[in-house]
Each structure stands twice: as C-alpha cells, then as structure tokens.
C-alpha atoms as a PDB file:
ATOM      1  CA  UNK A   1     106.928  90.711 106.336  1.00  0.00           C
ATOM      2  CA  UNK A   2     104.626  91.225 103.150  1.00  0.00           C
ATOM      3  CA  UNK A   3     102.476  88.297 102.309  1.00  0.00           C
ATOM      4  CA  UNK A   4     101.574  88.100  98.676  1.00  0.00           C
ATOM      5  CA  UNK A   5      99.057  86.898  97.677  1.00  0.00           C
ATOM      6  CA  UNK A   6      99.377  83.591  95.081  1.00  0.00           C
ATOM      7  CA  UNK A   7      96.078  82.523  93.100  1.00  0.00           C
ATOM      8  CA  UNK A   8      97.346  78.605  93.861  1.00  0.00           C
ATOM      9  CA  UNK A   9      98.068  78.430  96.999  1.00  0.00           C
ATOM     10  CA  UNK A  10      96.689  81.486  99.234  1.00  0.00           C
ATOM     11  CA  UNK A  11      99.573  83.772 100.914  1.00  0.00           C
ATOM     12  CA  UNK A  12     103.184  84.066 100.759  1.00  0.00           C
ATOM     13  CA  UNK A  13     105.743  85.947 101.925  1.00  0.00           C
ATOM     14  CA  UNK A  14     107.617  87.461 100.087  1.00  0.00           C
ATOM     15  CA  UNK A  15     111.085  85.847 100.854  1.00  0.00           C
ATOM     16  CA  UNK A  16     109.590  83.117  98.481  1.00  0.00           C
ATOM     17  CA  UNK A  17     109.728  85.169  95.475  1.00  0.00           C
ATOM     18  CA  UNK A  18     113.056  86.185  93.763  1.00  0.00           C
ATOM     19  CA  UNK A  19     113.732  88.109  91.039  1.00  0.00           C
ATOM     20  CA  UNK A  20     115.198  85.945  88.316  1.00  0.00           C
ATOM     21  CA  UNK A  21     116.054  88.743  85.814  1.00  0.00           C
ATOM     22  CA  UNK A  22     114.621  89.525  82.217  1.00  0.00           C
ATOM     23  CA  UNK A  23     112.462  87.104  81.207  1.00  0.00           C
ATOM     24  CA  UNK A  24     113.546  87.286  77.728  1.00  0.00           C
ATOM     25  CA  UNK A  25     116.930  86.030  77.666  1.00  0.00           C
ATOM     26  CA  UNK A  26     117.900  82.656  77.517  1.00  0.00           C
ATOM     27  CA  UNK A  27     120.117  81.630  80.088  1.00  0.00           C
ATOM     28  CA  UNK A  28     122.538  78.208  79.622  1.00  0.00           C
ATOM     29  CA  UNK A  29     121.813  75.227  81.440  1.00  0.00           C
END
C-alpha cells in the first residue's frame, strides 16, 4: 500500500484518493 502523504492530516493511503477527472469541466448536480 502507498501512503501519501497529506499536509492536514499526516499519511494516507492511497485507496483514499480517486481520480475525479478534469478539473475543468463542470459536471451537473
């Protein structure tokens, strides 16, 4: 397992962190 680490609250693993895709598009509610 890869701990990352996360500058609020120490390490994570990295089953925590998903990719949401692109950042810029706006995605409906």
């Amino acid at each position: 397992m890869l701990l990352i680490p996360c500058p609020y609250c120490g390490k994570r693993p990295e089953i925590e962190f998903t990719y949401g895709g692109q950042a810029h598009l706006v995605r409906p509610q």
